[in-house]
PDB file of N, CA and C in Angstrom:
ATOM      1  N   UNK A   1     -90.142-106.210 119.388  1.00  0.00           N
ATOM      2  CA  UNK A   1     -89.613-105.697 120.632  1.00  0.00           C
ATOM      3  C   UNK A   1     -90.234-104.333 120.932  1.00  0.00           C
ATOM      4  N   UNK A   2     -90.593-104.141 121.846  1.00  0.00           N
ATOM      5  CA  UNK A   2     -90.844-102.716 122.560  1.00  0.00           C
ATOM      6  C   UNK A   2     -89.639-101.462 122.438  1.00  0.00           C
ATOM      7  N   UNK A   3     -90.574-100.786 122.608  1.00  0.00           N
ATOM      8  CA  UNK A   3     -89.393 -99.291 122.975  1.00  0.00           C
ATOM      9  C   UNK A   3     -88.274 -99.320 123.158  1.00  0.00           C
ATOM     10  N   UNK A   4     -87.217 -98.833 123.242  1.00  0.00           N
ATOM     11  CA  UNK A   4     -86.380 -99.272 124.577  1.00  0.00           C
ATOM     12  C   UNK A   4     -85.248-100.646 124.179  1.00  0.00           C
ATOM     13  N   UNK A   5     -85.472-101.047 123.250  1.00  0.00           N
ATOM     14  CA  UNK A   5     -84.601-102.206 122.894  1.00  0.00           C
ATOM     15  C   UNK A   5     -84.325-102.547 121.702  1.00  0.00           C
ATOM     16  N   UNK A   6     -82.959-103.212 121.543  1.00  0.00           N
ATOM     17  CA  UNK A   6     -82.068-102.710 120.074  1.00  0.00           C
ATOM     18  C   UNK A   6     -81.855-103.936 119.613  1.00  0.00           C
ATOM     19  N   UNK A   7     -81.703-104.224 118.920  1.00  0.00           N
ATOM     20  CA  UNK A   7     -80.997-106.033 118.250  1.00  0.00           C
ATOM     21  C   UNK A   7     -79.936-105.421 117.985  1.00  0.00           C
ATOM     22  N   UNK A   8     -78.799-106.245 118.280  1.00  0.00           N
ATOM     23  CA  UNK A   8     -77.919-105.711 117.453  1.00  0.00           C
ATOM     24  C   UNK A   8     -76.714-107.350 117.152  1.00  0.00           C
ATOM     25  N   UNK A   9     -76.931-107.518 115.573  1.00  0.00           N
ATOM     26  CA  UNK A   9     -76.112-108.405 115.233  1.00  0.00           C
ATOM     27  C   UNK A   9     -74.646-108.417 115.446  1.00  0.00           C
ATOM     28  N   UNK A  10     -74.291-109.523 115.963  1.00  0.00           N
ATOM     29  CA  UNK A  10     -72.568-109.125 116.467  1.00  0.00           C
ATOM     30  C   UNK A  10     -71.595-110.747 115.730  1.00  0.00           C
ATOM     31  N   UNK A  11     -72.328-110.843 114.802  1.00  0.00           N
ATOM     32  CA  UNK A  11     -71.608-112.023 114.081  1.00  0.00           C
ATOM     33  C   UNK A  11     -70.593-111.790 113.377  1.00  0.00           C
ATOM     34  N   UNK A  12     -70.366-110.785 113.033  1.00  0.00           N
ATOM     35  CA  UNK A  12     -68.814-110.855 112.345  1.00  0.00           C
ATOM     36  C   UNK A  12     -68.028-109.065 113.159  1.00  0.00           C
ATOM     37  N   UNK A  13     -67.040-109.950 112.893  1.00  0.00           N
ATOM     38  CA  UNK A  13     -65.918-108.570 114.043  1.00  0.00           C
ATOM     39  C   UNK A  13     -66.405-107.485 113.589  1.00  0.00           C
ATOM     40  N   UNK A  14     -66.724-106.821 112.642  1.00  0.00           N
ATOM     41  CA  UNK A  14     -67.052-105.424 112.329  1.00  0.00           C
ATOM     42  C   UNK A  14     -68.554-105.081 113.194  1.00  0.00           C
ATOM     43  N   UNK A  15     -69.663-105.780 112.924  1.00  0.00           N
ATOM     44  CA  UNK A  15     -70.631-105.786 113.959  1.00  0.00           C
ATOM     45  C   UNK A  15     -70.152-105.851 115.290  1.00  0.00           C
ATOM     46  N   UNK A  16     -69.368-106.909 115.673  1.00  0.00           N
ATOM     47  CA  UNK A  16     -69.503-106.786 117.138  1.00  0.00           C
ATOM     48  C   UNK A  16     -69.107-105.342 117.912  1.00  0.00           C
ATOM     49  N   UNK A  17     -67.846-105.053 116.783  1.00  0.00           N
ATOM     50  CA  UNK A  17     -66.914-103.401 117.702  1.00  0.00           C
ATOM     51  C   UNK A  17     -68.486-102.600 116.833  1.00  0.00           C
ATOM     52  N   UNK A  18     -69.396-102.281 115.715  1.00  0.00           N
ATOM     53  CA  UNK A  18     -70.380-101.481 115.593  1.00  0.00           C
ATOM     54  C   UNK A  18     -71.363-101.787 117.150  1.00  0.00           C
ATOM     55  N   UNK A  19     -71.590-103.046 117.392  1.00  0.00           N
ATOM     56  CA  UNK A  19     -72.231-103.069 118.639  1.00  0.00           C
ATOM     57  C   UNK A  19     -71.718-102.310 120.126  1.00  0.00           C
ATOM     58  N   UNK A  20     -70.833-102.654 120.393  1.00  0.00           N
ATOM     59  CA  UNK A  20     -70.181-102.380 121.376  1.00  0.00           C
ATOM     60  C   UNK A  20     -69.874-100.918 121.195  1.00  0.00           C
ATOM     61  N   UNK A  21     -69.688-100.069 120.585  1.00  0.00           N
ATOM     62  CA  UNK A  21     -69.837 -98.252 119.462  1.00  0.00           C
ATOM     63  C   UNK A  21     -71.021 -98.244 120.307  1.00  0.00           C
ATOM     64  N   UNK A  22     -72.249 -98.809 119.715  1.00  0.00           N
ATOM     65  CA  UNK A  22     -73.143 -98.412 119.797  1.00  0.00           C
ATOM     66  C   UNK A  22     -73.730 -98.019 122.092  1.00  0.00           C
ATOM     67  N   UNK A  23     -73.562 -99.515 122.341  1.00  0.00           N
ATOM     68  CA  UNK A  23     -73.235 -99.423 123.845  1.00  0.00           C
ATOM     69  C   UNK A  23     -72.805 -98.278 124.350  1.00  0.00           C
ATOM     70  N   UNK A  24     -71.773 -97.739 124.036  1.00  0.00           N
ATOM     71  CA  UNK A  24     -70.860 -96.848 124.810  1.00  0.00           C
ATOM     72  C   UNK A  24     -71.823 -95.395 124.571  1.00  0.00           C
ATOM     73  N   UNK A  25     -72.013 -95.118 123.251  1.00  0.00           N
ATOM     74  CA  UNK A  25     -72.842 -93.990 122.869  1.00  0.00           C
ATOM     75  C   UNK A  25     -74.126 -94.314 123.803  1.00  0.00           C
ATOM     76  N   UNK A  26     -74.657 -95.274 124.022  1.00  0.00           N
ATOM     77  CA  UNK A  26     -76.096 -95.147 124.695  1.00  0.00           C
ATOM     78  C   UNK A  26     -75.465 -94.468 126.022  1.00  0.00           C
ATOM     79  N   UNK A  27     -74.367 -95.396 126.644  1.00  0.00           N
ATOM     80  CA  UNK A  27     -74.462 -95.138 128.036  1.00  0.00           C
ATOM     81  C   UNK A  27     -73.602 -93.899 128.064  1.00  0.00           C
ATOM     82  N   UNK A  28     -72.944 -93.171 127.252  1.00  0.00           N
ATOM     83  CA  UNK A  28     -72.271 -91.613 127.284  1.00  0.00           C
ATOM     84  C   UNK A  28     -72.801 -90.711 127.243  1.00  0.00           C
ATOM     85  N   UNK A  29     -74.395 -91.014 126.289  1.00  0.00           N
ATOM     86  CA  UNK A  29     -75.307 -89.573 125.674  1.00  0.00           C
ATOM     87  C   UNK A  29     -76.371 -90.033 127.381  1.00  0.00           C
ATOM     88  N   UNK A  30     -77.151 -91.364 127.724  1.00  0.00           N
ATOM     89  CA  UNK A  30     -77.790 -90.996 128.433  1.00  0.00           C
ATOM     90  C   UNK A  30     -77.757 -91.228 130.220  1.00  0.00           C
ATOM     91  N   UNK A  31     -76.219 -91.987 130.020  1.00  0.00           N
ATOM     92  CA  UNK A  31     -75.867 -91.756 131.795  1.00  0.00           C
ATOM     93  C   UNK A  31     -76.272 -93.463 132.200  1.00  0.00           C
ATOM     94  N   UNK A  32     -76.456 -94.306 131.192  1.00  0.00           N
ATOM     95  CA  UNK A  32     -77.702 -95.044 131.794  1.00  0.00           C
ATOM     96  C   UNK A  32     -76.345 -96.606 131.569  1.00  0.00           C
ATOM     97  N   UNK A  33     -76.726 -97.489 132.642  1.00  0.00           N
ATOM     98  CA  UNK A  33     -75.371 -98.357 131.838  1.00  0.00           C
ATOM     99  C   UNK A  33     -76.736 -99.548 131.607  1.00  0.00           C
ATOM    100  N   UNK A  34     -76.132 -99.891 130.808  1.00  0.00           N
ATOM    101  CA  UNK A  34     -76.668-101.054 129.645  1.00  0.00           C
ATOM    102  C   UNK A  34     -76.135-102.599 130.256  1.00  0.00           C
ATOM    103  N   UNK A  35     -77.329-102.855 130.327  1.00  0.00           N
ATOM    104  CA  UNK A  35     -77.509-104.254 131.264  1.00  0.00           C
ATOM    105  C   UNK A  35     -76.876-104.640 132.380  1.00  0.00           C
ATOM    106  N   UNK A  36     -77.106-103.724 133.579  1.00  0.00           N
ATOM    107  CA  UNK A  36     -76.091-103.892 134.374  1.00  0.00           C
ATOM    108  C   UNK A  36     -77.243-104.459 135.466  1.00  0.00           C
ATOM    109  N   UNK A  37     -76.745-105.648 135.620  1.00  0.00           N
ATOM    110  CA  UNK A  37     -77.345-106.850 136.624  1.00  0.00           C
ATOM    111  C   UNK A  37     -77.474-106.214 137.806  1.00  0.00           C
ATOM    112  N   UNK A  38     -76.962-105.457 138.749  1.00  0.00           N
ATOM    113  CA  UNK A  38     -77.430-105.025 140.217  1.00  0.00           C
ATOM    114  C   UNK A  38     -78.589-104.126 139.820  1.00  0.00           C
ATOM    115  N   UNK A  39     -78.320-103.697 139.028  1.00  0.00           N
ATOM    116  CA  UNK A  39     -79.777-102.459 138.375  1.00  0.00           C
ATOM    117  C   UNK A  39     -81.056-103.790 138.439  1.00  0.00           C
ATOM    118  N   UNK A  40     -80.712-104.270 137.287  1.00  0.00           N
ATOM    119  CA  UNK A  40     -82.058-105.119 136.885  1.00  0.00           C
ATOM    120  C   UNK A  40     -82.622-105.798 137.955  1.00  0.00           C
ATOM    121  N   UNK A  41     -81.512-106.412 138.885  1.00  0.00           N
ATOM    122  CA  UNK A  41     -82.078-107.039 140.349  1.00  0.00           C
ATOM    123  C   UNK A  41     -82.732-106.097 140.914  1.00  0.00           C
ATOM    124  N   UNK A  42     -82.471-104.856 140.950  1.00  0.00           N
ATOM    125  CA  UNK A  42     -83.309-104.358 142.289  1.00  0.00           C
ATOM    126  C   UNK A  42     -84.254-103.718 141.323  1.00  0.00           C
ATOM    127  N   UNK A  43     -84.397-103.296 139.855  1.00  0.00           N
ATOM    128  CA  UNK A  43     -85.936-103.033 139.719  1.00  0.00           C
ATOM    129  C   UNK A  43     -86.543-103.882 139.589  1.00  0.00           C
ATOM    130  N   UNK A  44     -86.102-105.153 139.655  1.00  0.00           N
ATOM    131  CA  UNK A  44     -87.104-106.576 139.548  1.00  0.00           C
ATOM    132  C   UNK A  44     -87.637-107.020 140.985  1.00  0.00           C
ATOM    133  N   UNK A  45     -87.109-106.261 141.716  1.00  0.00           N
ATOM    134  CA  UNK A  45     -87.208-106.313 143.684  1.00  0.00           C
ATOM    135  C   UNK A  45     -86.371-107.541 143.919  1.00  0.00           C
ATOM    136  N   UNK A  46     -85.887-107.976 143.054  1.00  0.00           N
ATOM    137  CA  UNK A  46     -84.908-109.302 143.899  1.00  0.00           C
ATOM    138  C   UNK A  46     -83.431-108.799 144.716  1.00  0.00           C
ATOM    139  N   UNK A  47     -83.612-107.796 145.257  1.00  0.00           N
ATOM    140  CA  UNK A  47     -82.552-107.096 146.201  1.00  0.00           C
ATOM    141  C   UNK A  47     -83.635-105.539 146.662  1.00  0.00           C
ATOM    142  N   UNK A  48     -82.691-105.272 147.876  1.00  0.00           N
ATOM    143  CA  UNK A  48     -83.234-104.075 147.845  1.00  0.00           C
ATOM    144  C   UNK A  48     -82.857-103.273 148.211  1.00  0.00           C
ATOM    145  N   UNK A  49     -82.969-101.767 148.464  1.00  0.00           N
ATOM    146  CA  UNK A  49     -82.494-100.766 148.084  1.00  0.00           C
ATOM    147  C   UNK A  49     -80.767-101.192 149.044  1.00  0.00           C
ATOM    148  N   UNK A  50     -80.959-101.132 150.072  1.00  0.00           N
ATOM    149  CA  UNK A  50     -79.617-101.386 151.009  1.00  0.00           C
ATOM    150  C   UNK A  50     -78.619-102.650 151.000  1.00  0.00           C
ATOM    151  N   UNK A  51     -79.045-103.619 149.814  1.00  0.00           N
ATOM    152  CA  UNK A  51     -78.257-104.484 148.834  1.00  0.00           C
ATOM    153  C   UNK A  51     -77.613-103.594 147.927  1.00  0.00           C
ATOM    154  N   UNK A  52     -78.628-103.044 146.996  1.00  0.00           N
ATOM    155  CA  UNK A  52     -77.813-101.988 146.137  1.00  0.00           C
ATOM    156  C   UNK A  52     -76.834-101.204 146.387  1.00  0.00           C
ATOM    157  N   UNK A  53     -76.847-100.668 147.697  1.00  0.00           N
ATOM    158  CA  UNK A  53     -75.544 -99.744 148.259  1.00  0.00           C
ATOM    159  C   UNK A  53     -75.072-100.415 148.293  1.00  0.00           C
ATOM    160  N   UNK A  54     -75.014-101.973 149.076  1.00  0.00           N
ATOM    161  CA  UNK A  54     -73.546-102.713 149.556  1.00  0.00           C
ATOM    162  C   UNK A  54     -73.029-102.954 148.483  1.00  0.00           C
ATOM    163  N   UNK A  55     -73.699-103.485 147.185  1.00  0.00           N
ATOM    164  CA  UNK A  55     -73.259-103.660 146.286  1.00  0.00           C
ATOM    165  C   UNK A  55     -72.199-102.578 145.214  1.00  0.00           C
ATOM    166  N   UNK A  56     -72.707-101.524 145.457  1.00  0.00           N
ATOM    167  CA  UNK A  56     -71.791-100.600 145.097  1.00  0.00           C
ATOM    168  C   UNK A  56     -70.683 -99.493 145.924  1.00  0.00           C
ATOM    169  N   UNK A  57     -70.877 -99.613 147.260  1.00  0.00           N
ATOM    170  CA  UNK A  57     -69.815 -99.851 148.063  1.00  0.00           C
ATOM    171  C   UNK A  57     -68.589-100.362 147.469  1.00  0.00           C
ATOM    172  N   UNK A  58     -69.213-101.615 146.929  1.00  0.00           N
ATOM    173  CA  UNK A  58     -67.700-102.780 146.562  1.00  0.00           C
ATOM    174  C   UNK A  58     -67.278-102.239 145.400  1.00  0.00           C
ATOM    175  N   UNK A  59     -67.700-101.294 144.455  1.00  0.00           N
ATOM    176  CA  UNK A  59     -67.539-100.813 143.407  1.00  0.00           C
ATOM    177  C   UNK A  59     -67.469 -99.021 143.349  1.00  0.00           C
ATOM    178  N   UNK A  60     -67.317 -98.702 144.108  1.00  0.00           N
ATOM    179  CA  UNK A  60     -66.730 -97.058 144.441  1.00  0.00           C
ATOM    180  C   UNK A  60     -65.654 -96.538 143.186  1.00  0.00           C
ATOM    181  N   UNK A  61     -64.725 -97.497 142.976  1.00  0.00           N
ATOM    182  CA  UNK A  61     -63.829 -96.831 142.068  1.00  0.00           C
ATOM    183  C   UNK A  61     -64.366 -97.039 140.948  1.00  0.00           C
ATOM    184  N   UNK A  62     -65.373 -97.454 140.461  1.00  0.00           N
ATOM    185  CA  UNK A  62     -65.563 -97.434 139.280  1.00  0.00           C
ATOM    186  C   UNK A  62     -66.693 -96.899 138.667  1.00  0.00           C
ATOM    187  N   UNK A  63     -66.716 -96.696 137.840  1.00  0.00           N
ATOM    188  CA  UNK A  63     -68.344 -95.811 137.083  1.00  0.00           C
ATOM    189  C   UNK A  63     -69.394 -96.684 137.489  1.00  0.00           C
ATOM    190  N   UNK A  64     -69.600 -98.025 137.515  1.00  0.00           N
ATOM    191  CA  UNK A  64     -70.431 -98.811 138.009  1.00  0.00           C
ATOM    192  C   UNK A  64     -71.079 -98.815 139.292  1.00  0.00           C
ATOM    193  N   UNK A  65     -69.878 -98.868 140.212  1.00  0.00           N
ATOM    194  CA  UNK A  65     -70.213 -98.082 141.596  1.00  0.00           C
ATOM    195  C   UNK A  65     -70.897 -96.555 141.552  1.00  0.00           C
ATOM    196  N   UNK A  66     -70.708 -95.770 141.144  1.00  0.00           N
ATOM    197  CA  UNK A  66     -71.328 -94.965 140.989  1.00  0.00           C
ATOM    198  C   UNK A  66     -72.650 -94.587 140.729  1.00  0.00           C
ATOM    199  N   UNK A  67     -72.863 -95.358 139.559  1.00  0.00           N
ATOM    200  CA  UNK A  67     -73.729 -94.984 138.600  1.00  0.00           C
ATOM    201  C   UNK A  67     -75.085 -95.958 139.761  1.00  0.00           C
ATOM    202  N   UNK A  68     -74.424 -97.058 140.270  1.00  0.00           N
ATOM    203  CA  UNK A  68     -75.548 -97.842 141.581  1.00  0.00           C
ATOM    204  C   UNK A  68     -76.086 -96.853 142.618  1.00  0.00           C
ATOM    205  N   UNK A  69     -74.726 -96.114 142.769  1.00  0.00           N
ATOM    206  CA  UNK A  69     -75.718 -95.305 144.389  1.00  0.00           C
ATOM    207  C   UNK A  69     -76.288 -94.513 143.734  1.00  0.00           C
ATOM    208  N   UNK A  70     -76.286 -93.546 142.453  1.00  0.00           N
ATOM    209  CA  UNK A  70     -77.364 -93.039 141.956  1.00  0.00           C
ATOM    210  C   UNK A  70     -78.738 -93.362 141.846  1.00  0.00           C
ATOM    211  N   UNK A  71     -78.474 -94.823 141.307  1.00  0.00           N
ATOM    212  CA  UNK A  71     -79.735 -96.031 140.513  1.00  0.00           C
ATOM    213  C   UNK A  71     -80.578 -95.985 141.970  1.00  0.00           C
ATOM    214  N   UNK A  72     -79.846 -96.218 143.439  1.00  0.00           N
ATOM    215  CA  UNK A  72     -80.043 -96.222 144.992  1.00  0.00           C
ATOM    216  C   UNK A  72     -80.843 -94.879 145.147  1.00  0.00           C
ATOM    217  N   UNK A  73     -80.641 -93.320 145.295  1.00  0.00           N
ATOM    218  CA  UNK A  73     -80.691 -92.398 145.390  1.00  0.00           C
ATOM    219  C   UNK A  73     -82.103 -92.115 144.685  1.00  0.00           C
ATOM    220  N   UNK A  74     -82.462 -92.917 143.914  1.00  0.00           N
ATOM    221  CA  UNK A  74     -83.885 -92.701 143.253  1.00  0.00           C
ATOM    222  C   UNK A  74     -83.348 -91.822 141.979  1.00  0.00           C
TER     223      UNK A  74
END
């Protein structure tokens, strides 16, 4: 795997909550949320930028919404 990407075994309950640990620390230390599908659509161009707002429009109350009109904002 390249840069940028983690394996992380989640086969027995102690892995999965170490995985999911691990998640939260990525997206707390770098702002960044971890696999979040409206992201990946629009850097893949399969939406575009004024999808992304509507899309997080619908998501205002939540960090997700947020963290989109940023992802939007460049």
């Amino acid at each position: 795997m390249d840069r940028g990407f983690a394996w992380l075994d989640t086969g027995t309950h102690e892995s999965f909550h170490d995985a999911g640990s691990f998640v939260a620390s990525i997206q707390k230390r770098q702002g960044l949320q971890v696999a979040c599908a409206e992201e990946i659509a629009y850097r893949m161009g399969c939406i575009n930028r004024d999808k992304l707002i509507e899309l997080a429009q619908s998501l205002l109350k939540s960090d997700c919404g947020q963290y989109l009109l940023k992802v939007a904002k460049g």
